[in-house]
Protein backbone atom coordinates (compact mmCIF):
# COMPACT_ATOMS: atom_id res chain seq x y z
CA UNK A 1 10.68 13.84 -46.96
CA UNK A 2 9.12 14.33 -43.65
CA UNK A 3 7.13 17.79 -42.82
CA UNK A 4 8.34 19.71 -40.20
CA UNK A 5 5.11 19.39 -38.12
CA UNK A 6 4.69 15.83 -38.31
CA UNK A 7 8.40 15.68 -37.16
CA UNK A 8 7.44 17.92 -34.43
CA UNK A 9 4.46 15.79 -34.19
CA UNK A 10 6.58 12.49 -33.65
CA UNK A 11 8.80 13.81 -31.32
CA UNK A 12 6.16 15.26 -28.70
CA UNK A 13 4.70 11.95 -28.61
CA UNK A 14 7.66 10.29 -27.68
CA UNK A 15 8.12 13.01 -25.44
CA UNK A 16 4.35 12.27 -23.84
CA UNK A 17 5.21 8.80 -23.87
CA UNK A 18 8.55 9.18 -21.62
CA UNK A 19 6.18 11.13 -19.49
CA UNK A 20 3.30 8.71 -19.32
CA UNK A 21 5.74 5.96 -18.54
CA UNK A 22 7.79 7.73 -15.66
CA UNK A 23 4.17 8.35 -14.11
CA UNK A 24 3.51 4.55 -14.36
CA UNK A 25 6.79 4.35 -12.37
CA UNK A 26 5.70 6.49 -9.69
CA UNK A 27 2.69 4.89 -8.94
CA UNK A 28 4.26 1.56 -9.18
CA UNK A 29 6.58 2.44 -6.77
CA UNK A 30 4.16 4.68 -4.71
CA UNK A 31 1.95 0.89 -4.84
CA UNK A 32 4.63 -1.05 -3.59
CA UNK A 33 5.74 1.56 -0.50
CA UNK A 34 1.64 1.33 0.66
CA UNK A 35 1.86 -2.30 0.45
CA UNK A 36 4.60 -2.78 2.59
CA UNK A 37 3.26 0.08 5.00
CA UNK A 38 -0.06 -2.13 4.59
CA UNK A 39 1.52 -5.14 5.43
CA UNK A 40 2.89 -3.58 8.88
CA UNK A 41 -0.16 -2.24 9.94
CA UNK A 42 -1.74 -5.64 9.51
CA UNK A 43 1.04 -7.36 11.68
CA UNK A 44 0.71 -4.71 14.45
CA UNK A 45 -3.26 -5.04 14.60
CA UNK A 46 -2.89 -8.81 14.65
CA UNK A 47 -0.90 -8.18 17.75
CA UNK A 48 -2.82 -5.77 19.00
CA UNK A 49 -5.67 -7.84 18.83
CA UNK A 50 -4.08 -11.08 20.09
CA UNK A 51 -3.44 -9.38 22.83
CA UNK A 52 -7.07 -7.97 23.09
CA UNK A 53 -8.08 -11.62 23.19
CA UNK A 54 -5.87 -13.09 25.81
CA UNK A 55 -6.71 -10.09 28.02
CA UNK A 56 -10.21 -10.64 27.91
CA UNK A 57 -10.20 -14.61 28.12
CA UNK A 58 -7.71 -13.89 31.33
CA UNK A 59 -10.68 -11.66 32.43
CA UNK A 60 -13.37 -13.82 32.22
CA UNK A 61 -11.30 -16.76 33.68
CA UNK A 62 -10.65 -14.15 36.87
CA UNK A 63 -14.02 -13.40 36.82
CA UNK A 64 -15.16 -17.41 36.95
CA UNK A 65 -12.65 -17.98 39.43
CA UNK A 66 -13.80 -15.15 41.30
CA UNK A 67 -17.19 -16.62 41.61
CA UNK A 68 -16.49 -20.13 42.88
């Protein structure tokens, strides 16, 4: 027959492991909400640098233009 204290025992470690495993959860889903938030801050620097670029190559074509 079992002790009481390693019944005890038994039980808070399930009870740890529940625990342990909803953390896991959390993070996983905390993970997955940065990547997406990740993945739209990518998309709006790519634009924002796109249009960095064709403002800049629009400049220097005014500029050459300018000088002829």
């Amino acid at each position: 027959m079992e002790s009481m204290r390693e019944s005890w025992t038994d039980e808070r470690l399930d009870d740890l492991s529940d625990r342990v495993d909803e953390g896991f959860r959390r993070i996983d889903a905390d993970i997955r909400e940065l990547r997406t938030q990740l993945a739209s801050f990518q998309r709006a620097f790519m634009q924002f640098s796109g249009g960095m670029i064709v403002t800049f190559v629009v400049g220097f074509a005014g500029l050459i233009v300018a000088q002829l």
